[in-house]
PDB file of N, CA and C in Angstrom:
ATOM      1  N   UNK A   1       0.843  -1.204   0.000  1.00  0.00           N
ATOM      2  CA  UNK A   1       0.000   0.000   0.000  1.00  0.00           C
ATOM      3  C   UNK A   1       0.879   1.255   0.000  1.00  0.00           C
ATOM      4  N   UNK A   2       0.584   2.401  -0.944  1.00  0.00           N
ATOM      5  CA  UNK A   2       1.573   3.195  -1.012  1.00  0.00           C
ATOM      6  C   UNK A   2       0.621   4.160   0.153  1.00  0.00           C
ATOM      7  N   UNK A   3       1.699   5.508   0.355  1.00  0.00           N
ATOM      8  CA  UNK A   3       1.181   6.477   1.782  1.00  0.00           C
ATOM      9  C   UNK A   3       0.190   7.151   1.388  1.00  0.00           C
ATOM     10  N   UNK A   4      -0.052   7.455  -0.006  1.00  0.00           N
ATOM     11  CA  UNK A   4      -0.898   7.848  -0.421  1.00  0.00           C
ATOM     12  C   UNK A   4      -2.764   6.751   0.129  1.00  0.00           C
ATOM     13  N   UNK A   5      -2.539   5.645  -0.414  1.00  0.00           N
ATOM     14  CA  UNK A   5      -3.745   4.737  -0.051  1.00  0.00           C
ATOM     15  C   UNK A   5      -4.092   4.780   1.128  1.00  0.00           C
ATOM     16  N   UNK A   6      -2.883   4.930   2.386  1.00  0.00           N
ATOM     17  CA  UNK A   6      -2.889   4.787   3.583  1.00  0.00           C
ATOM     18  C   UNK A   6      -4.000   6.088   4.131  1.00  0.00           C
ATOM     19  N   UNK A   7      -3.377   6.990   3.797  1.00  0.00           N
ATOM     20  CA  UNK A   7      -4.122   8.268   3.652  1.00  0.00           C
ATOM     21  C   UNK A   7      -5.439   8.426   3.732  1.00  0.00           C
ATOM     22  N   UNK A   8      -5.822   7.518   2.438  1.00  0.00           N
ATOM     23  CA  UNK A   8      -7.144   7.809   2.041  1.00  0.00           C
ATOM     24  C   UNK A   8      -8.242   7.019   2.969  1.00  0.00           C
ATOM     25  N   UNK A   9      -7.548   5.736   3.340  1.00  0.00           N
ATOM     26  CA  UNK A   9      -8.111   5.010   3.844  1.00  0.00           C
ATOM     27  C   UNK A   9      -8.574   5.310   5.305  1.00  0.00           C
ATOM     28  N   UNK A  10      -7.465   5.769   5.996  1.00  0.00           N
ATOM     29  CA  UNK A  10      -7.894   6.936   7.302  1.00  0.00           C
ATOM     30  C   UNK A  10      -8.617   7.812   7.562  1.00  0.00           C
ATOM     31  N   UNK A  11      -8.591   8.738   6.482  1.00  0.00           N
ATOM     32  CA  UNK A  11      -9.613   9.610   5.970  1.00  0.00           C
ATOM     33  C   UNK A  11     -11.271   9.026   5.889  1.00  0.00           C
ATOM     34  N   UNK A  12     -11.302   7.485   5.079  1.00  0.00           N
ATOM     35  CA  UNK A  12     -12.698   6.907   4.993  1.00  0.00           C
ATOM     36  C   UNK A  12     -13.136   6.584   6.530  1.00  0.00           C
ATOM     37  N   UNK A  13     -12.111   6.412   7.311  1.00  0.00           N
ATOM     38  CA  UNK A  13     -12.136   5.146   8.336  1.00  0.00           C
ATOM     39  C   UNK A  13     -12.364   6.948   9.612  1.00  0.00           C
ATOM     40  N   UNK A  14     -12.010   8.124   9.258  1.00  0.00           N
ATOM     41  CA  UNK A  14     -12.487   8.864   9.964  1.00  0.00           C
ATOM     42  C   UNK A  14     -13.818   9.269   9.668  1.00  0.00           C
ATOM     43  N   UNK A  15     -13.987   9.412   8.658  1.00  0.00           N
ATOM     44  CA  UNK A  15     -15.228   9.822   8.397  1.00  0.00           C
ATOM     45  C   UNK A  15     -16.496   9.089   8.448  1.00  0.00           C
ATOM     46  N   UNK A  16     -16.195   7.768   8.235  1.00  0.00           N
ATOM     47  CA  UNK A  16     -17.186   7.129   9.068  1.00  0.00           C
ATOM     48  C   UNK A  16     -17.278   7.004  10.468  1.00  0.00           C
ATOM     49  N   UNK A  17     -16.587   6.818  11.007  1.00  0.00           N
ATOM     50  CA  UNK A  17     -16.747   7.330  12.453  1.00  0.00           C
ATOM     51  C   UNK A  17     -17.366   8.841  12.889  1.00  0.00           C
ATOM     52  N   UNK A  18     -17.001   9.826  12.193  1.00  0.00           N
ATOM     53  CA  UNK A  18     -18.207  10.931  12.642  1.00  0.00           C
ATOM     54  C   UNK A  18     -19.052  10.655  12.197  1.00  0.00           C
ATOM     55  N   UNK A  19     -19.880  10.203  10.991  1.00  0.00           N
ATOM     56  CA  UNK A  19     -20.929   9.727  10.943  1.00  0.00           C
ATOM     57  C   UNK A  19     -21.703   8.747  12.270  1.00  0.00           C
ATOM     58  N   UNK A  20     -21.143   7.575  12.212  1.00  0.00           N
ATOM     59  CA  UNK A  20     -21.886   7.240  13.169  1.00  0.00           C
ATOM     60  C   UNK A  20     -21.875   8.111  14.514  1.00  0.00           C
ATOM     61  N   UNK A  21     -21.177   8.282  15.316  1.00  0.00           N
ATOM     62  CA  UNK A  21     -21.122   9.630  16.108  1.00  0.00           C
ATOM     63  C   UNK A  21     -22.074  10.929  16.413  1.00  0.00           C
ATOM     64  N   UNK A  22     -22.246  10.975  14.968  1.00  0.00           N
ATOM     65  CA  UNK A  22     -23.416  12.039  14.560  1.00  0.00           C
ATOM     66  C   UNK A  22     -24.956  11.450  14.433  1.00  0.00           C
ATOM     67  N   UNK A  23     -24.645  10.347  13.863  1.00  0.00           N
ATOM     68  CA  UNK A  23     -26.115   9.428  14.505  1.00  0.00           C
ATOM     69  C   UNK A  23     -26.529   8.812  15.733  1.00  0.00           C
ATOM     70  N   UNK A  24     -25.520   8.761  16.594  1.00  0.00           N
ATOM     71  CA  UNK A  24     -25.781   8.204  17.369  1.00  0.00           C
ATOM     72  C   UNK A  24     -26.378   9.668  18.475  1.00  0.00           C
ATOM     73  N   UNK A  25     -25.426  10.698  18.371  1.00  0.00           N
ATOM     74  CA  UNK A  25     -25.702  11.522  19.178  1.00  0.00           C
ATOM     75  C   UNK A  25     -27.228  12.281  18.752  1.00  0.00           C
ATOM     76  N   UNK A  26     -28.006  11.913  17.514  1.00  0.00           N
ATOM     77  CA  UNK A  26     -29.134  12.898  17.158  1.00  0.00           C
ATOM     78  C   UNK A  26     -29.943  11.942  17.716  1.00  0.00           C
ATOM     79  N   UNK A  27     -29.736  10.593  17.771  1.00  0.00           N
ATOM     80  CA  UNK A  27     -30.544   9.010  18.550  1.00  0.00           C
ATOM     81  C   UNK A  27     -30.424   9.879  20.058  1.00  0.00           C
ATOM     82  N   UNK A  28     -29.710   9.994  21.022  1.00  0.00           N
ATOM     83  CA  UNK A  28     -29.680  10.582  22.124  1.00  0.00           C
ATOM     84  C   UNK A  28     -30.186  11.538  22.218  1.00  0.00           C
ATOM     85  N   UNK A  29     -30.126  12.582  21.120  1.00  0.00           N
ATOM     86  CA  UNK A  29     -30.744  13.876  21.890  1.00  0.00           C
ATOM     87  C   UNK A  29     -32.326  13.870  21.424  1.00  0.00           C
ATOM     88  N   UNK A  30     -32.930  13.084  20.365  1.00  0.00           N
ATOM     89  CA  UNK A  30     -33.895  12.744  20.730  1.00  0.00           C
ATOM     90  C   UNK A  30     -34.917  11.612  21.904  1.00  0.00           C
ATOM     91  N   UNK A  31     -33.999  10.730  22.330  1.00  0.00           N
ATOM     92  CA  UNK A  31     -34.357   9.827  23.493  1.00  0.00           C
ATOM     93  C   UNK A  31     -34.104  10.778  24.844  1.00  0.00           C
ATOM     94  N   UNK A  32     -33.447  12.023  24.934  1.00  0.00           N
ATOM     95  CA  UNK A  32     -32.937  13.169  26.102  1.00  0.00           C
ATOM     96  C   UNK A  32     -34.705  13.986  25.357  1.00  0.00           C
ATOM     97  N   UNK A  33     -35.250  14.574  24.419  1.00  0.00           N
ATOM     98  CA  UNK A  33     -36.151  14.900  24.384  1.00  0.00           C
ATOM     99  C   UNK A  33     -37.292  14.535  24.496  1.00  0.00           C
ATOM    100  N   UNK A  34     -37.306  13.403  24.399  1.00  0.00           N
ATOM    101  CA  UNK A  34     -38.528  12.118  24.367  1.00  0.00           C
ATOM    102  C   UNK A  34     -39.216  12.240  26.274  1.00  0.00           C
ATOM    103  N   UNK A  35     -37.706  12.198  26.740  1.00  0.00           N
ATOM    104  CA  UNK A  35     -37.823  12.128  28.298  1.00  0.00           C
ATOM    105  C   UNK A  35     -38.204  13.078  29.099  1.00  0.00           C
ATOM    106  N   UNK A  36     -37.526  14.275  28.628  1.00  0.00           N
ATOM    107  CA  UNK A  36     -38.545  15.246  29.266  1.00  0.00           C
ATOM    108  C   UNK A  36     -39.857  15.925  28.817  1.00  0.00           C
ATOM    109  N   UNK A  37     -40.171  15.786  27.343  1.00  0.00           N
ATOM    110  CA  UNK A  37     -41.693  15.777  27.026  1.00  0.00           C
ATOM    111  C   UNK A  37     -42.101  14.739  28.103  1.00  0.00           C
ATOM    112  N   UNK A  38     -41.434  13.683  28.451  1.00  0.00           N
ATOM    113  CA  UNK A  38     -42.467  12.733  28.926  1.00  0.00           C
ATOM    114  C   UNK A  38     -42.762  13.301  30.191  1.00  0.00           C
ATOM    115  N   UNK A  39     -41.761  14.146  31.533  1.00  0.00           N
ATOM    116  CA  UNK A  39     -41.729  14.408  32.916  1.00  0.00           C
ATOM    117  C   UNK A  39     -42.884  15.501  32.134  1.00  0.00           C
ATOM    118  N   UNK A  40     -42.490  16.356  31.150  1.00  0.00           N
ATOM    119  CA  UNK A  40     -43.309  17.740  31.218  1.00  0.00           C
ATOM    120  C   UNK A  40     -44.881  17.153  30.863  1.00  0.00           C
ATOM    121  N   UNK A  41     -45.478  16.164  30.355  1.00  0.00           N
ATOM    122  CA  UNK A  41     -46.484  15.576  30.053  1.00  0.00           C
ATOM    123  C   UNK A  41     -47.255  15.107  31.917  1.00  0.00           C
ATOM    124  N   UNK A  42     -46.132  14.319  32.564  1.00  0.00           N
ATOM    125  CA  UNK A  42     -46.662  13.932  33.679  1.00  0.00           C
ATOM    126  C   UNK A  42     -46.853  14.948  35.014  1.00  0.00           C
ATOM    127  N   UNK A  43     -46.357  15.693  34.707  1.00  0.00           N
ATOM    128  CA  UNK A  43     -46.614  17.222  35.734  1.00  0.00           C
ATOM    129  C   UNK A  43     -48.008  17.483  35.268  1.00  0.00           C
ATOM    130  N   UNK A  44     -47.898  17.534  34.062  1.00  0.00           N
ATOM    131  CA  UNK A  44     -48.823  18.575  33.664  1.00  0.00           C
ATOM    132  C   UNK A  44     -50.306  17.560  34.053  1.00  0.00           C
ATOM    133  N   UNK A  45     -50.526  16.375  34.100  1.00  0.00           N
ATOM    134  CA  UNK A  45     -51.567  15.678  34.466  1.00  0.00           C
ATOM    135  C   UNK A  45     -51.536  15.705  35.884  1.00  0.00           C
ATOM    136  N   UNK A  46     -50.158  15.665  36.850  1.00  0.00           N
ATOM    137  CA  UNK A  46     -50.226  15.829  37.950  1.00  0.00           C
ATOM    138  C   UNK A  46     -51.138  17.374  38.103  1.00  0.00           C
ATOM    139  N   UNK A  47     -51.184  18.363  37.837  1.00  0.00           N
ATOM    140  CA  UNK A  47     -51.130  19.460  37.939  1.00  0.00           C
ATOM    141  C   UNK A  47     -53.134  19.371  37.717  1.00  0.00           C
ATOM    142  N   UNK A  48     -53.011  18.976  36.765  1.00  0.00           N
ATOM    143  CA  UNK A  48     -54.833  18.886  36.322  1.00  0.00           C
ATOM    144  C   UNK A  48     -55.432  18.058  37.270  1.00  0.00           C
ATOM    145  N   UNK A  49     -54.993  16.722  37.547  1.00  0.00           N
ATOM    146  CA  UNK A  49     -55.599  16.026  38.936  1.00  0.00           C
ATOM    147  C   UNK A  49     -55.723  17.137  40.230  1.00  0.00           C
ATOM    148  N   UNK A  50     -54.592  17.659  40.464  1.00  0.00           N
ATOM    149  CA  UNK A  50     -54.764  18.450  41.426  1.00  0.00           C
ATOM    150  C   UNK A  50     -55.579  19.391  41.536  1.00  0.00           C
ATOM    151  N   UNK A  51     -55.695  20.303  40.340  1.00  0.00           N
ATOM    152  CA  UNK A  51     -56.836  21.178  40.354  1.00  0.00           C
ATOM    153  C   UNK A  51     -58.148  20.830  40.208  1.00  0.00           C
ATOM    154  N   UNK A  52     -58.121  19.864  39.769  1.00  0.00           N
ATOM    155  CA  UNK A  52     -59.789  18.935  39.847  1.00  0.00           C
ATOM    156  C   UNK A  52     -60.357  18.210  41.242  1.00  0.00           C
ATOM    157  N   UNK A  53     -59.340  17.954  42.189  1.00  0.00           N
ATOM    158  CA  UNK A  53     -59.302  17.707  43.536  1.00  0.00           C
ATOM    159  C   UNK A  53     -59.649  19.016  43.880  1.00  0.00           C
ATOM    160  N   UNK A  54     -59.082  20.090  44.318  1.00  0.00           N
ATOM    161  CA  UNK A  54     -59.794  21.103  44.861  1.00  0.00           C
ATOM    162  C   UNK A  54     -60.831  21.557  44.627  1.00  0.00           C
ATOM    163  N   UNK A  55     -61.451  22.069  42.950  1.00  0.00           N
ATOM    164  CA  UNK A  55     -62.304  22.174  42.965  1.00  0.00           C
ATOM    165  C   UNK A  55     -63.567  21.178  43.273  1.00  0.00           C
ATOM    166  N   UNK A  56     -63.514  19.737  43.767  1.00  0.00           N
ATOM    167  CA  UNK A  56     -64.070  18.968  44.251  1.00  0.00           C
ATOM    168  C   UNK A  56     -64.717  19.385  45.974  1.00  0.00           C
TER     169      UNK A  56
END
């Protein structure tokens, strides 16, 4: 393999690695958004039970 191939091949072998990297991290920051829609979803029913208790 001349230094040239070597090169290139590092280059492929980096760039797929930010790729996955970059998928993996948009997989996380949607499963990090998923999670707090989910707390901000369960307040917010906490919050409606509660006010339906008082006005009871």
């Amino acid at each position: 393999m001349t230094q040239r191939q070597k090169q290139a091949e590092a280059e492929r072998k980096r760039r797929q690695d930010l790729e996955r990297k970059r998928v993996t991290d948009q997989r996380s920051k949607k499963v990090q958004q998923n999670r707090s829609n989910q707390r901000w979803n369960d307040n917010r029913r906490h919050q409606e039970q509660r006010s339906r208790d008082r006005r009871d």
